[in-house]
C-alpha atoms as a PDB file:
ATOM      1  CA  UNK A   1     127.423 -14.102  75.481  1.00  0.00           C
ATOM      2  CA  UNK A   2     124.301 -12.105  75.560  1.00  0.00           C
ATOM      3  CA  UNK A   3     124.629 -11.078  78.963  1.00  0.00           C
ATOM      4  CA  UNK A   4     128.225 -10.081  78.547  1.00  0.00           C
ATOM      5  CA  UNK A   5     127.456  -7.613  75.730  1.00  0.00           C
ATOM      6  CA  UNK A   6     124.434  -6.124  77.561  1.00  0.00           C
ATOM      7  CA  UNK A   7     127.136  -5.931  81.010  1.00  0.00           C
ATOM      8  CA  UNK A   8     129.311  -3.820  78.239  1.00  0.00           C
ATOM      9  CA  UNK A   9     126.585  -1.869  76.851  1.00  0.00           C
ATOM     10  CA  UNK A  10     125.045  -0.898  80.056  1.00  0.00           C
ATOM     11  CA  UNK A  11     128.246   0.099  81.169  1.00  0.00           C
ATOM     12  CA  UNK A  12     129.355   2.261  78.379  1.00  0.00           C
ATOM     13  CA  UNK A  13     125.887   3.986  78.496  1.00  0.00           C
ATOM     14  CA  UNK A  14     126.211   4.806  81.964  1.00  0.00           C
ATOM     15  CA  UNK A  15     130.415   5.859  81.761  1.00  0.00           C
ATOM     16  CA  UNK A  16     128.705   7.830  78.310  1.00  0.00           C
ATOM     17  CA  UNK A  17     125.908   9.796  80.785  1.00  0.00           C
ATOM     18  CA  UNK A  18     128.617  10.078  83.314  1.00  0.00           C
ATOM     19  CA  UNK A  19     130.557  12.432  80.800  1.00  0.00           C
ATOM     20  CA  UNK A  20     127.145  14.097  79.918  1.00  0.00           C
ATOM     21  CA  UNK A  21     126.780  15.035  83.583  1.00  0.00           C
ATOM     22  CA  UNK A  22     130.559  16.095  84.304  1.00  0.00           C
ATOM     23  CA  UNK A  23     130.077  18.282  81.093  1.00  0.00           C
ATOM     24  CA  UNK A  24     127.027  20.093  82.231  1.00  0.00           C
ATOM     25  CA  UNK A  25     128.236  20.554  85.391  1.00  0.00           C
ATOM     26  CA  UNK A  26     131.569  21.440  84.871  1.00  0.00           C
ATOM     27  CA  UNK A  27     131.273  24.898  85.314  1.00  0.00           C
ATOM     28  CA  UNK A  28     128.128  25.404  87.589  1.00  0.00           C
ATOM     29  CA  UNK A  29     129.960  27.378  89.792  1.00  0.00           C
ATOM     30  CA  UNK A  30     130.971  30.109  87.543  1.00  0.00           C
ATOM     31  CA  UNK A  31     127.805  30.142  85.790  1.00  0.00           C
ATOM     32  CA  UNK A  32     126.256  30.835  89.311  1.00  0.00           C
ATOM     33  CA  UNK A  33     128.400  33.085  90.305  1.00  0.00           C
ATOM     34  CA  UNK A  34     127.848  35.342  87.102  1.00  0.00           C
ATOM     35  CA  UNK A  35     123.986  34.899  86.982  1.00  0.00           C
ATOM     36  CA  UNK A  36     124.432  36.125  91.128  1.00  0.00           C
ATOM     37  CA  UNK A  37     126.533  39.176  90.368  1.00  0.00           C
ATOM     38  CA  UNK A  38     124.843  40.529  87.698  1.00  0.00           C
ATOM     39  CA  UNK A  39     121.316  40.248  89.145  1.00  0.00           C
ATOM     40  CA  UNK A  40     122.740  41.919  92.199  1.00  0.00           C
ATOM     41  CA  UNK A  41     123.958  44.580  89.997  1.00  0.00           C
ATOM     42  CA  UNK A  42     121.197  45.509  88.289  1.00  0.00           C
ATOM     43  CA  UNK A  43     118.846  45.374  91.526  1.00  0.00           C
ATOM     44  CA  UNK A  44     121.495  48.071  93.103  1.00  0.00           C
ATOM     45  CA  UNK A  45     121.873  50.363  90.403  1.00  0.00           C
ATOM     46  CA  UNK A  46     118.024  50.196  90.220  1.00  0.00           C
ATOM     47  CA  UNK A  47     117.239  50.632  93.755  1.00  0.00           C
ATOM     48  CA  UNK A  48     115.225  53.572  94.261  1.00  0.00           C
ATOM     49  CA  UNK A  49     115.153  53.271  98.105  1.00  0.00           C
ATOM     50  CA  UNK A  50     118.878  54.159  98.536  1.00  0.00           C
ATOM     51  CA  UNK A  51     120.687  57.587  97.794  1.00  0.00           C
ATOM     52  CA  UNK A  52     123.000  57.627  95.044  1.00  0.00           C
ATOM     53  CA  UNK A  53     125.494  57.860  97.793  1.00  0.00           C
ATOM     54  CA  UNK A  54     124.529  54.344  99.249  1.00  0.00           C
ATOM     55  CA  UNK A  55     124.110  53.007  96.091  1.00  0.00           C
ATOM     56  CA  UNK A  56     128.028  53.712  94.754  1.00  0.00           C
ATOM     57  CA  UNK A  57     128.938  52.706  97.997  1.00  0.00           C
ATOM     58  CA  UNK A  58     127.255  48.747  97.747  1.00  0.00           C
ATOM     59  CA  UNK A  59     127.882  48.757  94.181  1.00  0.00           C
ATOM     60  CA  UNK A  60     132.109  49.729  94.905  1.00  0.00           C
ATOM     61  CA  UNK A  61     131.594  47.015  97.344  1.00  0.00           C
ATOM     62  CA  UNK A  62     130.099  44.286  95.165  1.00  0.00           C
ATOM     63  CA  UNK A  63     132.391  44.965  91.869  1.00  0.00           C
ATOM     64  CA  UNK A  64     135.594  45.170  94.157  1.00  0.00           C
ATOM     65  CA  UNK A  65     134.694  41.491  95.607  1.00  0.00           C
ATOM     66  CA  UNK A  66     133.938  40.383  91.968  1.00  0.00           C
ATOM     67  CA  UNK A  67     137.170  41.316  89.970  1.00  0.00           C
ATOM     68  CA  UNK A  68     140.756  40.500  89.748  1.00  0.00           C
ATOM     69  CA  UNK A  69     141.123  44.581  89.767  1.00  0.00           C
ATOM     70  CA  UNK A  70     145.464  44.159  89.875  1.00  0.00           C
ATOM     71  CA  UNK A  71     145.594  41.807  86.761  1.00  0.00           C
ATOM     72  CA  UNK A  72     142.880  44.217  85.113  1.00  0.00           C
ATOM     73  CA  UNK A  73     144.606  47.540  85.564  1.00  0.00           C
ATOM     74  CA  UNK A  74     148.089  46.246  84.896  1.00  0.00           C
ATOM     75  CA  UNK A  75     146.951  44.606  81.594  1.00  0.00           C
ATOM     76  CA  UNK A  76     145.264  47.733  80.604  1.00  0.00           C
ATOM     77  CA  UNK A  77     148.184  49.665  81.607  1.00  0.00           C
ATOM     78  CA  UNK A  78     150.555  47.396  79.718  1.00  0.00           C
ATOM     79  CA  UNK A  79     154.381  48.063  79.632  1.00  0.00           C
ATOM     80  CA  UNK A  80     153.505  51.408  81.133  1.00  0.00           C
ATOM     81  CA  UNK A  81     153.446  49.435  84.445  1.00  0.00           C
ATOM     82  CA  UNK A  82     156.839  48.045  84.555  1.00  0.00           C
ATOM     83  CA  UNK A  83     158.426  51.779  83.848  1.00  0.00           C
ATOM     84  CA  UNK A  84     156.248  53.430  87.004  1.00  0.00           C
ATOM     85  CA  UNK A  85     157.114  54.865  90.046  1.00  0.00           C
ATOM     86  CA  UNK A  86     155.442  53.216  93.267  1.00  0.00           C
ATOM     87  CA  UNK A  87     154.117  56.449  93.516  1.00  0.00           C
ATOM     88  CA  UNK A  88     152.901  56.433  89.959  1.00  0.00           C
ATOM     89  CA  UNK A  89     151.378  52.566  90.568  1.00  0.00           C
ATOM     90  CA  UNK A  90     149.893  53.657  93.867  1.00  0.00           C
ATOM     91  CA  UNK A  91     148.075  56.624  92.670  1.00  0.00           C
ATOM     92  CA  UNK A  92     146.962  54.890  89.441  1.00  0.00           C
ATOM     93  CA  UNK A  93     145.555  52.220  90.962  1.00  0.00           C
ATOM     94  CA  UNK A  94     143.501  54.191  93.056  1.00  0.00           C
ATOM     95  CA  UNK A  95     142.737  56.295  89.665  1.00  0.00           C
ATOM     96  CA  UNK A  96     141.311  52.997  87.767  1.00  0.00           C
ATOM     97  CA  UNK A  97     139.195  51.697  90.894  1.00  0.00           C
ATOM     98  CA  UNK A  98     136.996  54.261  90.663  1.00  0.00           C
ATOM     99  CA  UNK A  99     137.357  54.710  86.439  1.00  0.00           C
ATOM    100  CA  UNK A 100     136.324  51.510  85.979  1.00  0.00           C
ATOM    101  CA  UNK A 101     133.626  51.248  88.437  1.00  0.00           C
ATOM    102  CA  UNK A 102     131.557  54.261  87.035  1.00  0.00           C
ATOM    103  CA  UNK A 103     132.294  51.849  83.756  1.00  0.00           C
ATOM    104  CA  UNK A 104     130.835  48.672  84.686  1.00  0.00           C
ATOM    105  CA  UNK A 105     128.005  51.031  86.647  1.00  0.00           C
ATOM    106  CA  UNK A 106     127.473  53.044  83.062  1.00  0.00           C
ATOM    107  CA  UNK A 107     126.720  49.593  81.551  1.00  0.00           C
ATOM    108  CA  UNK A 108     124.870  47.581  83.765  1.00  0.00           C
ATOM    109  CA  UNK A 109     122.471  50.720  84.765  1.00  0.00           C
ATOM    110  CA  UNK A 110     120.945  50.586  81.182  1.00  0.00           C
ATOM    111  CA  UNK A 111     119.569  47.221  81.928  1.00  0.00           C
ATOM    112  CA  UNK A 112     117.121  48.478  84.575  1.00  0.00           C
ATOM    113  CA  UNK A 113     114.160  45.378  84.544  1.00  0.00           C
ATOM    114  CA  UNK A 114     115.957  42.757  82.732  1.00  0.00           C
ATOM    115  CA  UNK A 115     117.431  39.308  83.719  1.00  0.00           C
ATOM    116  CA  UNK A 116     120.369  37.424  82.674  1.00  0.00           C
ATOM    117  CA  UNK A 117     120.146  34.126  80.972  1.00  0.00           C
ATOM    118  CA  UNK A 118     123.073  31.688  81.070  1.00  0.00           C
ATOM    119  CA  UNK A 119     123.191  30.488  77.469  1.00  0.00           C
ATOM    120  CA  UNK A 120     126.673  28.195  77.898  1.00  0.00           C
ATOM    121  CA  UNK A 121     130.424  28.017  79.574  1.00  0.00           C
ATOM    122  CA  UNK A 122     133.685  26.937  78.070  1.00  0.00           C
ATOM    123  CA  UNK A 123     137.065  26.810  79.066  1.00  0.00           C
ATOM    124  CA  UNK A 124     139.445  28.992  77.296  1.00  0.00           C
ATOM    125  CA  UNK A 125     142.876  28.141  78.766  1.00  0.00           C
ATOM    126  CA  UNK A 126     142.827  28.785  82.466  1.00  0.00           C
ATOM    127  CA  UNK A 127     140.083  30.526  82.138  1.00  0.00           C
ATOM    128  CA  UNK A 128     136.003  30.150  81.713  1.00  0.00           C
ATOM    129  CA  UNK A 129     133.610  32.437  79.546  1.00  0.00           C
ATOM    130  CA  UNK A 130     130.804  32.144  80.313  1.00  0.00           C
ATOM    131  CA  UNK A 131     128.010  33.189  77.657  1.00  0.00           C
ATOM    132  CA  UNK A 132     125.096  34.878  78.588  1.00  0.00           C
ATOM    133  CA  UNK A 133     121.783  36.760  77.229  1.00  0.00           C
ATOM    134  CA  UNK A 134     120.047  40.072  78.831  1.00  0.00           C
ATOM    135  CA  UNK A 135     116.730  39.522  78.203  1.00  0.00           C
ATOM    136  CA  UNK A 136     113.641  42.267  78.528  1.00  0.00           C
ATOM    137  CA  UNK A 137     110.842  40.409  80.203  1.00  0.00           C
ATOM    138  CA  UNK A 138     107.667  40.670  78.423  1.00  0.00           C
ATOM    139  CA  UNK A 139     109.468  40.644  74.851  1.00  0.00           C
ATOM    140  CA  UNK A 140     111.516  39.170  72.540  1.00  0.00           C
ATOM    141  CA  UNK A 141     113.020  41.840  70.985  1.00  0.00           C
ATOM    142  CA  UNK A 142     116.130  43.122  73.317  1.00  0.00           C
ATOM    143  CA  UNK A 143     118.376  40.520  73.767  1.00  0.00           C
ATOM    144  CA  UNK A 144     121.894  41.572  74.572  1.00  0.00           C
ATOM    145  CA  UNK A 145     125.129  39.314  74.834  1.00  0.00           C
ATOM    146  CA  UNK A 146     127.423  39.011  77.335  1.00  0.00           C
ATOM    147  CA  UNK A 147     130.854  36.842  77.296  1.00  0.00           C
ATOM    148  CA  UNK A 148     132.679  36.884  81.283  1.00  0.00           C
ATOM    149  CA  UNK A 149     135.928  36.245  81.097  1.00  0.00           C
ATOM    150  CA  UNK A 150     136.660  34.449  84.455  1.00  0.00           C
ATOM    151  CA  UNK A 151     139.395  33.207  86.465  1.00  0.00           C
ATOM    152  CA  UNK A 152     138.673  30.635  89.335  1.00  0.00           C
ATOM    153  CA  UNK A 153     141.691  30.465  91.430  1.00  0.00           C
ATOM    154  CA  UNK A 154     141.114  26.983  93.752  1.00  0.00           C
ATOM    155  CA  UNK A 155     137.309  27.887  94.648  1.00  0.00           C
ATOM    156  CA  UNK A 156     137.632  31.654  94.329  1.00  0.00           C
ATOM    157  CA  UNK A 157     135.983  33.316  91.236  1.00  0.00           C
ATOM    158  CA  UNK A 158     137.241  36.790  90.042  1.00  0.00           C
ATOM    159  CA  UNK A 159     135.846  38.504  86.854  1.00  0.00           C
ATOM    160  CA  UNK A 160     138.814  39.663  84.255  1.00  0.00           C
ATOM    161  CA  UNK A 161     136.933  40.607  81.443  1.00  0.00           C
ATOM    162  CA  UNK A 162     133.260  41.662  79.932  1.00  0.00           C
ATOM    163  CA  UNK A 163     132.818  41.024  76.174  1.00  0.00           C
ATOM    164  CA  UNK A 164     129.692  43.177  75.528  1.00  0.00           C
ATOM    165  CA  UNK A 165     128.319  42.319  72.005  1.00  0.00           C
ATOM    166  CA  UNK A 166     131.966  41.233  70.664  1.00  0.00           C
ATOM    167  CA  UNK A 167     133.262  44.240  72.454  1.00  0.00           C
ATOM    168  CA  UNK A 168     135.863  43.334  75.084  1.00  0.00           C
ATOM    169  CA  UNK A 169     135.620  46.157  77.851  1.00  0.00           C
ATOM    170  CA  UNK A 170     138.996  45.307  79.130  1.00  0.00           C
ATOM    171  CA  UNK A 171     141.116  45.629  75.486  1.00  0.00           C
ATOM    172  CA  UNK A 172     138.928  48.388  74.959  1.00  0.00           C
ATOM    173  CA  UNK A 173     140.110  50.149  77.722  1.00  0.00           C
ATOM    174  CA  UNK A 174     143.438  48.929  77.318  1.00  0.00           C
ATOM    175  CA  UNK A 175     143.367  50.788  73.584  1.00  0.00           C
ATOM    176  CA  UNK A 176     141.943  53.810  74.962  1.00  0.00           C
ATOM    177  CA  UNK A 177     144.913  54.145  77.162  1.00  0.00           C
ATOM    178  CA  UNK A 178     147.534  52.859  74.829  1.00  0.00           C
ATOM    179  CA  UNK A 179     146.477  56.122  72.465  1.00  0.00           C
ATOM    180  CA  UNK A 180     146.128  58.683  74.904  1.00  0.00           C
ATOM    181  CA  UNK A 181     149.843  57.551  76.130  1.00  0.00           C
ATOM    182  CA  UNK A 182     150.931  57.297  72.479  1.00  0.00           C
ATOM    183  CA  UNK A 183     149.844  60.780  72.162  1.00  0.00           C
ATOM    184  CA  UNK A 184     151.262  62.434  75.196  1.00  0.00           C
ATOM    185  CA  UNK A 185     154.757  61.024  75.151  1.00  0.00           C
ATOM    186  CA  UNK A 186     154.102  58.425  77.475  1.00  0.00           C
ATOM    187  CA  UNK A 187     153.628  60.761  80.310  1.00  0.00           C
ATOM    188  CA  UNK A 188     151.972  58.358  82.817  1.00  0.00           C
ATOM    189  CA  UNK A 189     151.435  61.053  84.936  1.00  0.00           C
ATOM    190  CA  UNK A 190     149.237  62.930  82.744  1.00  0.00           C
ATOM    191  CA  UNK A 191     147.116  59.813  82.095  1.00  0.00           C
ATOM    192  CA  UNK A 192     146.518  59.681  86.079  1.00  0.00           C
ATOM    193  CA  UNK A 193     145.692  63.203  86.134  1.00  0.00           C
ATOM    194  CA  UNK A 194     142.713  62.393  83.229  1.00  0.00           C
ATOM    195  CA  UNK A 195     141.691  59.978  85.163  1.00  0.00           C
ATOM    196  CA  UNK A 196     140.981  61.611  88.159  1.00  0.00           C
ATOM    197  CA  UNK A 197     139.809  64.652  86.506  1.00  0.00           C
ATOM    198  CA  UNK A 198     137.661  62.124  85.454  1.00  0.00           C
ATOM    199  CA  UNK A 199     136.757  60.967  88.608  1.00  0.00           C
ATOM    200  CA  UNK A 200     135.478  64.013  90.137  1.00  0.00           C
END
C-alpha cells in the first residue's frame, strides 16, 4: 500500500514538473526571437562604422523580415482599405513601408547602450506578447516596457504590434490616420500624399 501511494506520488510530481517545464518553455521561441531583433536593432541604429545610408538600408532589411507589414498597414488603414483603388493600395503600401520604418527607427534609436530583458510571455488568442524591460546598464533607474504583439504562423514569427509603456504603436497609428481621414473627407489620396511628403 505504501509503495502504491509513493508510485502515485512520484508520478504526479513528475506529470506536475512536466507542466512546469512545458509552461516555461512554451514560448522560447518568441521570446528569442524578440530578445534577437531588438538587440540587432539597437546595435544598427548605433553603429557608428556605417553611413546613415547603410544603416537605413540593414535596418529596412531587418524590420521588413520581422513584421507582418500587410496585416499592419491594412489594420491601420481600416475600412479605408476595402474602398481603394489598386492604385491607391499599391502606392500606400509603399507610403507606410517607409512611414513606419523611420517609426520603429525613431524609437529604438533612443535606446543607444541598453539591453532588453525578457520579463514573461502569454498567449493572447492566436497570438503571444511577450513582455519585456529596456534596461540602462550600470543603473537602476531607466527601465522602459515593452509588450510585442506576435504572430507565429507554423514556425514563422512576424511582429504585429509594439505596446511601448501602455502605448500601442499600431492603434496609435491607426488613430492618427483615422483623424486625418475624418478631417479631409476621406480623401485617401491626400493621406498618401502626407505620407510621402513625409517620407522625403
Amino acid at each position: 500500500m505504501i509503495e502504491r501511494t509513493y508510485k502515485v506520488l512520484t508520478l504526479l510530481f513528475l506529470i506536475s514538473f512536466s507542466f512546469q517545464v512545458y509552461a516555461l518553455n512554451q514560448f522560447s521561441a518568441e521570446e528569442k526571437f524578440v530578445k534577437t531583433f531588438s538587440d540587432q536593432a539597437i546595435n544598427i541604429l548605433n553603429d557608428e562604422k556605417i553611413s546613415e545610408t547603410e544603416k537605413t538600408k540593414v535596418f529596412t532589411s531587418l524590420v521588413m523580415g520581422s513584421i507582418d507589414l500587410n496585416l499592419i498597414s491594412k489594420f491601420v488603414l481600416s475600412k479605408s482599405w476595402k474602398n481603394a483603388s489598386d492604385d491607391q493600395k499599391a502606392r500606400y503600401l509603399n507610403a507606410f513601408k517607409t512611414y513606419f520604418i523611420n517609426s520603429y527607427a525613431n524609437k529604438l534609436d533612443q535606446y543607444s547602450g541598453e539591453k532588453i530583458k525578457i520579463v514573461n510571455s502569454e498567449q493572447a488568442g492566436k497570438y503571444v506578447i511577450v513582455d519585456s524591460n529596456i534596461i540602462r546598464e550600470g543603473t537602476d533607474t531607466l527601465m522602459i516596457n515593452l509588450k510585442w504583439r506576435l504572430l507565429n504562423r507554423e514556425g514563422k514569427i512576424k511582429i504585429i504590434d509594439l505596446n511601448i509603456e501602455g502605448i500601442s504603436l499600431v492603434i496609435a497609428q491607426r488613430e492618427e490616420f483615422q483623424s486625418f481621414l475624418t478631417n479631409n473627407n476621406s480623401d485617401l489620396d491626400k493621406l498618401i500624399n502626407q505620407l510621402e511628403t513625409i517620407n522625403n
